[in-house]
Protein backbone atom coordinates (compact mmCIF):
# COMPACT_ATOMS: atom_id res chain seq x y z
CA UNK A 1 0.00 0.00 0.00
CA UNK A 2 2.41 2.34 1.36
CA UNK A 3 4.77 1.89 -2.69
CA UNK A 4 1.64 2.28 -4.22
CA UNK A 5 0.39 5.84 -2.35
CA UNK A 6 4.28 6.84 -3.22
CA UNK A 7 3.95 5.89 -7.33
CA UNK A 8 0.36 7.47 -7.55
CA UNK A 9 1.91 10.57 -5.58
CA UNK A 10 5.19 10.64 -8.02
CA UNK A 11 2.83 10.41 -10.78
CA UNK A 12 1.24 13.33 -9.67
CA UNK A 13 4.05 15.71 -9.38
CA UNK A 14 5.81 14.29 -12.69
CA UNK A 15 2.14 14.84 -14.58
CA UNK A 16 1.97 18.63 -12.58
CA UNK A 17 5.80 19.15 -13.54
CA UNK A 18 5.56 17.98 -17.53
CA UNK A 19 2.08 20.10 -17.59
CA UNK A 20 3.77 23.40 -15.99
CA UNK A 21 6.73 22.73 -18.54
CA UNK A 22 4.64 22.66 -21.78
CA UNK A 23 2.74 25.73 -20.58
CA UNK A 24 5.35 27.64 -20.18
CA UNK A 25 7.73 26.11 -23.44
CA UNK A 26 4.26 27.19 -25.80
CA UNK A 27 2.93 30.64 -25.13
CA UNK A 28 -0.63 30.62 -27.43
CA UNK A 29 -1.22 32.80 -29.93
CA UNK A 30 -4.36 34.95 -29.52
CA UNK A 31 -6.09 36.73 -32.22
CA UNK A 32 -9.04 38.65 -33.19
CA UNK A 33 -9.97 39.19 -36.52
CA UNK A 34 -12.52 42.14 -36.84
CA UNK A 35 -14.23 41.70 -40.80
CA UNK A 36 -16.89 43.93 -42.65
CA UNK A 37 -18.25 41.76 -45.44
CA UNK A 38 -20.12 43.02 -48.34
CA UNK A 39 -23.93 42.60 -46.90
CA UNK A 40 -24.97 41.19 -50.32
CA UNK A 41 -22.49 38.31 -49.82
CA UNK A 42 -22.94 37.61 -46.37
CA UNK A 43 -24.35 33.92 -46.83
CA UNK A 44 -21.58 32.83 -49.07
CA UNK A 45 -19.07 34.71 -46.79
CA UNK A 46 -20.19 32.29 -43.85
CA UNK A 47 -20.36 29.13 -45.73
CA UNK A 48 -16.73 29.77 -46.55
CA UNK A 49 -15.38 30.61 -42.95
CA UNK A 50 -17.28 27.88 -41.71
CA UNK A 51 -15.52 25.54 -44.27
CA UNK A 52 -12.29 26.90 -43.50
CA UNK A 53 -12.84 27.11 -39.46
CA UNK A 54 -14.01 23.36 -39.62
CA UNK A 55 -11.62 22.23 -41.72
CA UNK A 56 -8.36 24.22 -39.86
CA UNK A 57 -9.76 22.84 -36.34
CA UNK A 58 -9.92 19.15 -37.74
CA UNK A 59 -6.80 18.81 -39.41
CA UNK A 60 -4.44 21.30 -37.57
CA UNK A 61 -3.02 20.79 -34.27
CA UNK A 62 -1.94 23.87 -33.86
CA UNK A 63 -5.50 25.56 -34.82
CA UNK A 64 -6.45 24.61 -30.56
CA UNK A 65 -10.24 27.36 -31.17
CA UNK A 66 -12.08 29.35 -33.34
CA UNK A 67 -15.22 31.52 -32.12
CA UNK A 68 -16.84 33.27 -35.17
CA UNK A 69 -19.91 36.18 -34.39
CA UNK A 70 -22.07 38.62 -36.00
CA UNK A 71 -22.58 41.94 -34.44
CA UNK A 72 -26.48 41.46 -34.04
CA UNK A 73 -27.53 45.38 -35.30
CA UNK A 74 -25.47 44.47 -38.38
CA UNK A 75 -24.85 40.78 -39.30
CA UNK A 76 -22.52 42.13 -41.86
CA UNK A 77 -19.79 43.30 -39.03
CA UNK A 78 -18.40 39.73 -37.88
CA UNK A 79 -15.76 39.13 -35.22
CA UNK A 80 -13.66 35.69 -35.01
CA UNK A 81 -11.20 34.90 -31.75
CA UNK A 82 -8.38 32.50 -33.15
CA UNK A 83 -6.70 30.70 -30.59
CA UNK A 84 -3.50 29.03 -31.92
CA UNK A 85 -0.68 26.60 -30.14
CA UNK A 86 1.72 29.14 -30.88
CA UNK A 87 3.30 31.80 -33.20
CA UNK A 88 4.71 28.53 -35.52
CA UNK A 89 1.21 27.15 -35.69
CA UNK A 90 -0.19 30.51 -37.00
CA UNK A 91 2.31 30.45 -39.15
CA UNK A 92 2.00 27.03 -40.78
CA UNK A 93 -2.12 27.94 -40.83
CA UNK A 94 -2.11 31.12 -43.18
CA UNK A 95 -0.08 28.62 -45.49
CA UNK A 96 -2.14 25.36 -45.93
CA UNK A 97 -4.56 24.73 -48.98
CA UNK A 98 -7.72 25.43 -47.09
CA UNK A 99 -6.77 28.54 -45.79
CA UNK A 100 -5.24 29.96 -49.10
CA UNK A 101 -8.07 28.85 -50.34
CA UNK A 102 -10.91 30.58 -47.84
CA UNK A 103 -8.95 33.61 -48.79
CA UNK A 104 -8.96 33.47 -52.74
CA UNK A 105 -12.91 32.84 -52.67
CA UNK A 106 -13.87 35.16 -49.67
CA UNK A 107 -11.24 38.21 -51.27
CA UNK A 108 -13.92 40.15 -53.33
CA UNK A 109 -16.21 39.79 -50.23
CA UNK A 110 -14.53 41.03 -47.57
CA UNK A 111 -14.64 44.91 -47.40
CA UNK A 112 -12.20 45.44 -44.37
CA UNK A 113 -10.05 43.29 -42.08
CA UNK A 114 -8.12 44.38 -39.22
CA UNK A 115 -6.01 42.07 -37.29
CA UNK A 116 -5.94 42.69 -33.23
CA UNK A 117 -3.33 40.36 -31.62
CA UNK A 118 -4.32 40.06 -27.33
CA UNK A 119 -2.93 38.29 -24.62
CA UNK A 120 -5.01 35.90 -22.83
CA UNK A 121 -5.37 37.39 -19.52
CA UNK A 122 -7.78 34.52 -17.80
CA UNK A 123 -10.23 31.84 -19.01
CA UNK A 124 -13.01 30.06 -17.28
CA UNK A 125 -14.27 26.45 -18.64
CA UNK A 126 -16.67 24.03 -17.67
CA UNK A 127 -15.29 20.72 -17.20
């Protein structure tokens, strides 16, 4: 009993050790992406980010969340919170086939994009 309490508790500080490590090796990348789409294409514009989001979150490691909303006086005026693994994982996002791809059919669409890199200051998750 007494070398099994002492494995389960040297499990637990290696697991609390390896987990602190790998926190602090990867910082995540945060973004928001703040887009005005062309009202008249507004249904095609979210059929594409969906296909891209979907797509990026299922075959990326890296691509860890994406949160995509419409400002609800103007459905137009859509906001997206990327969370990535890291700066390299951005990185090897904006250059796979789905996401060069998202851009080439969404370009005439999009009216404005600006880019707003944050820190993540706190989070709060149901189990």
């Amino acid at each position: 009993m007494r070398k099994l309490l002492l494995s389960v508790t040297v499990l637990v500080v290696m697991l609390f050790v390896v987990e602190n490590a790998s926190a602090q090796q990867k910082i995540q990348m945060v973004r928001l992406a703040k887009i005005q789409v062309d009202p008249t294409q507004l249904a095609q514009y979210n059929a594409a980010l969906k296909l891209q989001m979907t797509t990026a979150v299922a075959v990326e490691p890296g691509v860890l969340t994406y949160y995509a909303v419409a400002d609800k006086n103007d459905a137009s005026r859509i906001t997206i919170l990327e969370i990535y693994a890291d700066v390299e994982a951005y990185k090897a996002h904006i250059e796979t086939p789905h996401f060069k791809k998202y851009k080439a059919v969404v370009q005439n669409m999009v009216k404005s994009l600006e880019l707003v890199d944050v820190d993540l200051i706190g989070k709060a998750v149901k189990p």
